[in-house]
PDB file of N, CA and C in Angstrom:
ATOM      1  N   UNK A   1      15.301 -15.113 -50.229  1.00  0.00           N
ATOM      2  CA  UNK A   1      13.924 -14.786 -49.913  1.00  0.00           C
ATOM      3  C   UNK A   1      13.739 -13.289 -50.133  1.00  0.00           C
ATOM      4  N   UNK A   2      12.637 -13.095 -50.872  1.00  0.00           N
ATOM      5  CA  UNK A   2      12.341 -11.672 -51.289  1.00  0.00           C
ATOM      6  C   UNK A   2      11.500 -10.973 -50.364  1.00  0.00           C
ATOM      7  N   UNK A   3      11.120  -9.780 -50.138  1.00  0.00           N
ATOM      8  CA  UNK A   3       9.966  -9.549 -48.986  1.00  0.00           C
ATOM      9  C   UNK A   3       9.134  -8.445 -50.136  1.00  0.00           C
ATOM     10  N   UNK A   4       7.972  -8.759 -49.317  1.00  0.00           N
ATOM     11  CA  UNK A   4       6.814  -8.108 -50.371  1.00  0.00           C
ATOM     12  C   UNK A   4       5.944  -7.340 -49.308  1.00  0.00           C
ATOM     13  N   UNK A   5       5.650  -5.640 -49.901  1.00  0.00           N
ATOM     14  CA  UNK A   5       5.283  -5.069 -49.494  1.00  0.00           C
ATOM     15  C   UNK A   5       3.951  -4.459 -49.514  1.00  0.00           C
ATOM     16  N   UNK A   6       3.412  -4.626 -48.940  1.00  0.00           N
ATOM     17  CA  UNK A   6       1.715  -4.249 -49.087  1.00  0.00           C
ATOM     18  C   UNK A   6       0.728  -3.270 -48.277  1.00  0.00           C
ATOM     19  N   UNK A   7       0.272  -2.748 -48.421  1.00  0.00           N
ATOM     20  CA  UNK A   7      -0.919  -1.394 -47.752  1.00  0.00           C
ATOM     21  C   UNK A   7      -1.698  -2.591 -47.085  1.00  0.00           C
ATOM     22  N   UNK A   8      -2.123  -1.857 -46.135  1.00  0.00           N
ATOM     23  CA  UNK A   8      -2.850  -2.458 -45.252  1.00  0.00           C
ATOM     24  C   UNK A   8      -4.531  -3.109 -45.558  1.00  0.00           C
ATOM     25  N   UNK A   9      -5.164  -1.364 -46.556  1.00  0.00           N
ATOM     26  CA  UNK A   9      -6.215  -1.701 -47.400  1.00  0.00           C
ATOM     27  C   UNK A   9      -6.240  -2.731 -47.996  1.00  0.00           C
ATOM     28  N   UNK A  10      -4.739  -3.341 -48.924  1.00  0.00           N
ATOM     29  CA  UNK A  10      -5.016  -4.210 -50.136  1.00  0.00           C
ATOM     30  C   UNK A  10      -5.247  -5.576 -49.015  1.00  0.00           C
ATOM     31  N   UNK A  11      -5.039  -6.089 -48.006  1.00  0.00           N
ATOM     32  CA  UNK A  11      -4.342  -7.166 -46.962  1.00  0.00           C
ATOM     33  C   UNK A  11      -6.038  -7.655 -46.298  1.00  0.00           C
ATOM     34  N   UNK A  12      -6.952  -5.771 -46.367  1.00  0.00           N
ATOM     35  CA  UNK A  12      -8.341  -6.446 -45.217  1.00  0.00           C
ATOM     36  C   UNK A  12      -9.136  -7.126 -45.497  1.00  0.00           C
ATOM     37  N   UNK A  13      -9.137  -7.386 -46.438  1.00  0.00           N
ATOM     38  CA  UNK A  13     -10.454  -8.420 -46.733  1.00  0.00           C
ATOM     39  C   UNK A  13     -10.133  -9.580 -46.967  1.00  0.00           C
ATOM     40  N   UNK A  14      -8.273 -10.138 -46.957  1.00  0.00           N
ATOM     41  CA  UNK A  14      -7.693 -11.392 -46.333  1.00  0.00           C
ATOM     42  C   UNK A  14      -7.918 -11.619 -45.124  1.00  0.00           C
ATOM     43  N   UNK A  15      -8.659 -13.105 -44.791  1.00  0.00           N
ATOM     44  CA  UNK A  15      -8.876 -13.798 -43.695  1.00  0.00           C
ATOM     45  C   UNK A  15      -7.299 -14.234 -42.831  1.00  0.00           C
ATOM     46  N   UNK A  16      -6.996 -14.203 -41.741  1.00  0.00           N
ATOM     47  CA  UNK A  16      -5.857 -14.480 -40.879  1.00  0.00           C
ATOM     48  C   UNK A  16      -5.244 -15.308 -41.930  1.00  0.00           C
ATOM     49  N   UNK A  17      -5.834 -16.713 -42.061  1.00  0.00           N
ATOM     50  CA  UNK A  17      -5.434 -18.252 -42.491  1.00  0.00           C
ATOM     51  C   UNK A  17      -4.883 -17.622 -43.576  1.00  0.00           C
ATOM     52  N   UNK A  18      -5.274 -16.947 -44.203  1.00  0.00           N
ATOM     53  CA  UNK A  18      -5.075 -16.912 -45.567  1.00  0.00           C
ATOM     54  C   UNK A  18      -3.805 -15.934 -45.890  1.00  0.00           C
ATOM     55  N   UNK A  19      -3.487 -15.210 -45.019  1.00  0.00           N
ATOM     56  CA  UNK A  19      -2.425 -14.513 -44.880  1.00  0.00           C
ATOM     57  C   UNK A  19      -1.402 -15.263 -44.751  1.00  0.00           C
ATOM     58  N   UNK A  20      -1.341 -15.805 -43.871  1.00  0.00           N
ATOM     59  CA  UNK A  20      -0.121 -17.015 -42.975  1.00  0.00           C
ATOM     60  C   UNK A  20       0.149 -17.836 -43.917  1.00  0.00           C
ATOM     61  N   UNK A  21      -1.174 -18.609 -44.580  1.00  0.00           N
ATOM     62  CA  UNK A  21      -0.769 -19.638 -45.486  1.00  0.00           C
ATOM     63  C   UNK A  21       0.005 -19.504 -46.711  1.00  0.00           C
ATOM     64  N   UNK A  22      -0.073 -18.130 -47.153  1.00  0.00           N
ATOM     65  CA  UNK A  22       0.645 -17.676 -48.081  1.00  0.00           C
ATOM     66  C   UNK A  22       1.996 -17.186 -47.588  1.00  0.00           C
ATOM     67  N   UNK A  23       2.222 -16.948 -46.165  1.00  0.00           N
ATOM     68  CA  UNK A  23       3.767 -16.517 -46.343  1.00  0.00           C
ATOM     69  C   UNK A  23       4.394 -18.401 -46.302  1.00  0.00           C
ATOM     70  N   UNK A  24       3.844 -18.847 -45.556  1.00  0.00           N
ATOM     71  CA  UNK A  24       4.043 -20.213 -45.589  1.00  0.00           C
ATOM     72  C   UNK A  24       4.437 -21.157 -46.784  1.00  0.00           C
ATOM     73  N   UNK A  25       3.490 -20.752 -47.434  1.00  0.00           N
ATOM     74  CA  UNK A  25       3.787 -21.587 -49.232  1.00  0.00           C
ATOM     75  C   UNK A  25       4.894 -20.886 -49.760  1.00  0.00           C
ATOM     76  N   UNK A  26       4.681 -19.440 -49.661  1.00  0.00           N
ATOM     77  CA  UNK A  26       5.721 -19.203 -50.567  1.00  0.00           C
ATOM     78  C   UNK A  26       7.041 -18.627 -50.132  1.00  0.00           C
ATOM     79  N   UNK A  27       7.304 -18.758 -48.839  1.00  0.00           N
ATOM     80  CA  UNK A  27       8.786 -18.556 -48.149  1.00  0.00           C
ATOM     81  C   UNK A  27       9.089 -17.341 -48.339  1.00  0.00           C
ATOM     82  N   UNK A  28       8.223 -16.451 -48.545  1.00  0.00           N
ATOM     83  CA  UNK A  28       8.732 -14.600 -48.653  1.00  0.00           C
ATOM     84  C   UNK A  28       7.806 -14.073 -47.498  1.00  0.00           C
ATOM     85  N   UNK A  29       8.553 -12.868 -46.894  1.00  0.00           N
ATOM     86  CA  UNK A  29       7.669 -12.209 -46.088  1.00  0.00           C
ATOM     87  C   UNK A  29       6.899 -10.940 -46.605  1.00  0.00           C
ATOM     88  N   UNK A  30       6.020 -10.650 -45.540  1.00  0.00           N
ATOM     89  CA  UNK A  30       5.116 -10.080 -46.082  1.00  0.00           C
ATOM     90  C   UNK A  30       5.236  -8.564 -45.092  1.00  0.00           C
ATOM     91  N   UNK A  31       5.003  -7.733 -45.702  1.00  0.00           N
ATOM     92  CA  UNK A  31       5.552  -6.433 -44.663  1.00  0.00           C
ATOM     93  C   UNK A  31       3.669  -5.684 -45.274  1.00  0.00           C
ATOM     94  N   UNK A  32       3.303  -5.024 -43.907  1.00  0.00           N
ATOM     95  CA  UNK A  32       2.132  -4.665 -44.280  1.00  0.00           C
ATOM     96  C   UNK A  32       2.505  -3.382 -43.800  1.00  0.00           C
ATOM     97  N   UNK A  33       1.956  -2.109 -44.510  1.00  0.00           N
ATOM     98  CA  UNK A  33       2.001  -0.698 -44.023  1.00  0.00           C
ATOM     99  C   UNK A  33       0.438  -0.078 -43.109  1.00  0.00           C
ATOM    100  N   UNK A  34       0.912  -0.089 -42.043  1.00  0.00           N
ATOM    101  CA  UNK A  34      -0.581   0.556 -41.679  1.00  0.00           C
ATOM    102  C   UNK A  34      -0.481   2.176 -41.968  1.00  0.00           C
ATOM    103  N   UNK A  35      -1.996   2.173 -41.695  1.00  0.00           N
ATOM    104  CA  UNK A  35      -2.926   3.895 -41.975  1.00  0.00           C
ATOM    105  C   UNK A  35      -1.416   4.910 -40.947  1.00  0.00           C
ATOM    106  N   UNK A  36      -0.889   5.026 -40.226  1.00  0.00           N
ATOM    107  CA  UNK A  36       0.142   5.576 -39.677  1.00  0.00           C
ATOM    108  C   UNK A  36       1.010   5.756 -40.171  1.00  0.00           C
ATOM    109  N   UNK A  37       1.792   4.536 -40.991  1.00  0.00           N
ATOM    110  CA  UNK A  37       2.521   4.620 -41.678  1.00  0.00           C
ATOM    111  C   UNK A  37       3.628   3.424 -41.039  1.00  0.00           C
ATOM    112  N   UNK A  38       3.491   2.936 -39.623  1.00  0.00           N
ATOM    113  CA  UNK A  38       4.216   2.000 -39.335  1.00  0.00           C
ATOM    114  C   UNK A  38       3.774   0.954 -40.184  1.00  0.00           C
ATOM    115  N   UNK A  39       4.984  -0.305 -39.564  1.00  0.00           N
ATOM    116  CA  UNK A  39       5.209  -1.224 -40.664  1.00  0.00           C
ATOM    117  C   UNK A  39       4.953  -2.704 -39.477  1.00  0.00           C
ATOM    118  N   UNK A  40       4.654  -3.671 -40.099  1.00  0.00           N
ATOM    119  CA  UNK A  40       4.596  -5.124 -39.229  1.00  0.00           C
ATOM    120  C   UNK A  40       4.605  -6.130 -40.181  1.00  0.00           C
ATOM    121  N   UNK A  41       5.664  -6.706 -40.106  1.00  0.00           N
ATOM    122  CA  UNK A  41       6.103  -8.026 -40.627  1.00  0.00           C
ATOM    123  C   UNK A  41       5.888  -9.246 -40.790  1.00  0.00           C
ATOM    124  N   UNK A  42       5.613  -9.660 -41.742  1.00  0.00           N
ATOM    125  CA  UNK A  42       5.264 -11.162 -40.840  1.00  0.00           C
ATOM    126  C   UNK A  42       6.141 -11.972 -41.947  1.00  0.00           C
ATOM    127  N   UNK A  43       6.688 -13.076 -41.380  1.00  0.00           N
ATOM    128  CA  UNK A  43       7.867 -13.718 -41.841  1.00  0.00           C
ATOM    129  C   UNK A  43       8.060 -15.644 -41.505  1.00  0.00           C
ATOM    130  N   UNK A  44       8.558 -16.458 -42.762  1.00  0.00           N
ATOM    131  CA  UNK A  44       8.115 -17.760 -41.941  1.00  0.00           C
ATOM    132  C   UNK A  44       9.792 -17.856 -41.980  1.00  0.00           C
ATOM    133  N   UNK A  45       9.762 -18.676 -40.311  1.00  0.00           N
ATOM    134  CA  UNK A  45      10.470 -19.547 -39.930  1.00  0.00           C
ATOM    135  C   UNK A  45      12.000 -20.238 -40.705  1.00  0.00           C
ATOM    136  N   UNK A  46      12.764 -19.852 -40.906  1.00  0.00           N
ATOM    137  CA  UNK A  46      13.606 -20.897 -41.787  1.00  0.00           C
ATOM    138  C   UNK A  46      13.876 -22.514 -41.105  1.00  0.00           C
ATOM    139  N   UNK A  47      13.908 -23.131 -41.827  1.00  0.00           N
ATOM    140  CA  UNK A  47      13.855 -24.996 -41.429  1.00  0.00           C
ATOM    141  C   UNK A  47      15.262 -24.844 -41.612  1.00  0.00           C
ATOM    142  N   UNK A  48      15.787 -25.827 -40.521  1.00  0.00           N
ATOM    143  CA  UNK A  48      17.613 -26.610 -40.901  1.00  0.00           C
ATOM    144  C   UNK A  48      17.024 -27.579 -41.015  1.00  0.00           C
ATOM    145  N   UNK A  49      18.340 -28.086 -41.932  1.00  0.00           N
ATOM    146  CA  UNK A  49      18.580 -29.363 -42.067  1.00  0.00           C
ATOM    147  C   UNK A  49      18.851 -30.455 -40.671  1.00  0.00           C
ATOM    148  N   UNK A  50      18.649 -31.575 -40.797  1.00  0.00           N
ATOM    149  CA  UNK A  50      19.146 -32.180 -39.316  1.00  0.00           C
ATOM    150  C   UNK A  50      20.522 -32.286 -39.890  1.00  0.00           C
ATOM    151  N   UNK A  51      21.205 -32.676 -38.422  1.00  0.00           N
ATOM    152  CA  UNK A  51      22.298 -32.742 -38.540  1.00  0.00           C
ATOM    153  C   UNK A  51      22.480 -34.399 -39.096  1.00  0.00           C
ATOM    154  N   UNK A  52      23.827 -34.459 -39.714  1.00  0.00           N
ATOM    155  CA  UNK A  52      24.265 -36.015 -40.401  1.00  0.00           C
ATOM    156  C   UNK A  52      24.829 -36.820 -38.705  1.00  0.00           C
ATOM    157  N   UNK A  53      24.453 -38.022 -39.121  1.00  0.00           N
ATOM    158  CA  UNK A  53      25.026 -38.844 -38.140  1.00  0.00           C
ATOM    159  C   UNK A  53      26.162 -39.214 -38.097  1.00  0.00           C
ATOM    160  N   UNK A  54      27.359 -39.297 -37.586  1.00  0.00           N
ATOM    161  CA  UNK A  54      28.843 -39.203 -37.795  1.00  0.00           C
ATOM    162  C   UNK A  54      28.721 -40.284 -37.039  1.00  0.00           C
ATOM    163  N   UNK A  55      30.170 -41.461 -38.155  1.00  0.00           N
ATOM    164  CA  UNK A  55      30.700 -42.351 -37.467  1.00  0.00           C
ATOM    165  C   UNK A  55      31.631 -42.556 -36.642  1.00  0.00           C
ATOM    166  N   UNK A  56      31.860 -43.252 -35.768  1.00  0.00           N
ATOM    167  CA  UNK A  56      32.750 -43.366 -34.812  1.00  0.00           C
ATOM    168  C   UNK A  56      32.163 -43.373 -33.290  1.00  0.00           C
ATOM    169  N   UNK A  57      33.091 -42.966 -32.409  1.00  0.00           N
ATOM    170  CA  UNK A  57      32.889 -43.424 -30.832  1.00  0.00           C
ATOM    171  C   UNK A  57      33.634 -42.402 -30.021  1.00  0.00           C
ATOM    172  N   UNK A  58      33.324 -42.277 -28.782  1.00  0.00           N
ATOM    173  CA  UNK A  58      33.718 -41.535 -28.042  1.00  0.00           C
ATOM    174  C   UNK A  58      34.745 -42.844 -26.938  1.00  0.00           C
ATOM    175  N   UNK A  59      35.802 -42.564 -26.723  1.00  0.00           N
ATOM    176  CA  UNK A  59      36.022 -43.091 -25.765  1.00  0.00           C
ATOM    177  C   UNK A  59      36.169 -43.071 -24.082  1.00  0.00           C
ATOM    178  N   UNK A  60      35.335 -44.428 -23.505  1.00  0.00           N
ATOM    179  CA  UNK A  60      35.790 -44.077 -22.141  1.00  0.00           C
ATOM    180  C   UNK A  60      36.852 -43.484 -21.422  1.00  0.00           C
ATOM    181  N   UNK A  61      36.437 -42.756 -20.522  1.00  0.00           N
ATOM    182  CA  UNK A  61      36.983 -42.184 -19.829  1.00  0.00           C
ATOM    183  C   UNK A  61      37.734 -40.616 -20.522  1.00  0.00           C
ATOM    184  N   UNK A  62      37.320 -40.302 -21.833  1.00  0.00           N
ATOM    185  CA  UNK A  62      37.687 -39.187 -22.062  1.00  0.00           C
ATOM    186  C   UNK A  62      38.030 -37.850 -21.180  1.00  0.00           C
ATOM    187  N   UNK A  63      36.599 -37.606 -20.559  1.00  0.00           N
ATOM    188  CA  UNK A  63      36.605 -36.449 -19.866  1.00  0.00           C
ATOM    189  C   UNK A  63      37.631 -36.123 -18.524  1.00  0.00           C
ATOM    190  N   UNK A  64      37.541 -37.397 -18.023  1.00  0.00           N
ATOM    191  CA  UNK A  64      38.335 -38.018 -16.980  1.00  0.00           C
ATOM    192  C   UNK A  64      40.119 -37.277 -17.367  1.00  0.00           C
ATOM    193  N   UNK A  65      40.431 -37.887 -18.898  1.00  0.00           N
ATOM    194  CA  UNK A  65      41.710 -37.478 -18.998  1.00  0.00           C
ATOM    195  C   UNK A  65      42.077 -36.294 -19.055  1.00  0.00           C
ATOM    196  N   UNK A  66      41.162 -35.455 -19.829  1.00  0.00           N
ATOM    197  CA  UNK A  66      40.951 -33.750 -20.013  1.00  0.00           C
ATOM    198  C   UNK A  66      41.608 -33.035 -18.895  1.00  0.00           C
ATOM    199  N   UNK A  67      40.644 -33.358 -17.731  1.00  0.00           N
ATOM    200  CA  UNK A  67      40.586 -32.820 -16.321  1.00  0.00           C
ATOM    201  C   UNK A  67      41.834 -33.493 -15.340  1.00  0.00           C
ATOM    202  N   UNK A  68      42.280 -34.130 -15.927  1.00  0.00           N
ATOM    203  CA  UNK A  68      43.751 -34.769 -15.515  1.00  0.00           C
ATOM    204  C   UNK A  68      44.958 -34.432 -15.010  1.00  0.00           C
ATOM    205  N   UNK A  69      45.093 -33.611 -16.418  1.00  0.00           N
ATOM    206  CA  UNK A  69      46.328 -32.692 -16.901  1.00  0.00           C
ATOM    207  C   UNK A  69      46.159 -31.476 -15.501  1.00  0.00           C
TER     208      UNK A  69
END
């Protein structure tokens, strides 16, 4: 993911939605420079994968034996 940097001027006459929706579509963040010179980020989310379902079983009384010993 690349991040893309932008003046605050070029950003105002983007509506909220329209900001978001674009870091959204295109998985890069967006770093805006304000009139100060600070900086504010805006960045989407990374998705995992789910996890795979693994075969097999746990057996009774496992924990039981653990705590045994």
């Amino acid at each position: 993911m690349t991040d893309r940097t932008v003046r605050l001027d070029d950003v105002q006459e983007w509506t909220l939605a329209a900001l978001l929706n674009q870091v959204a579509r295109s998985h890069q963040a967006i770093r805006v420079v304000m009139e100060d010179g600070k900086t504010v980020e805006i960045r989407p989310l990374d998705t995992l994968e789910p996890l795979p379902e693994l075969e097999g079983f746990v057996p009774d009384g496992w924990k039981d034996a653990i705590y045994a010993r």
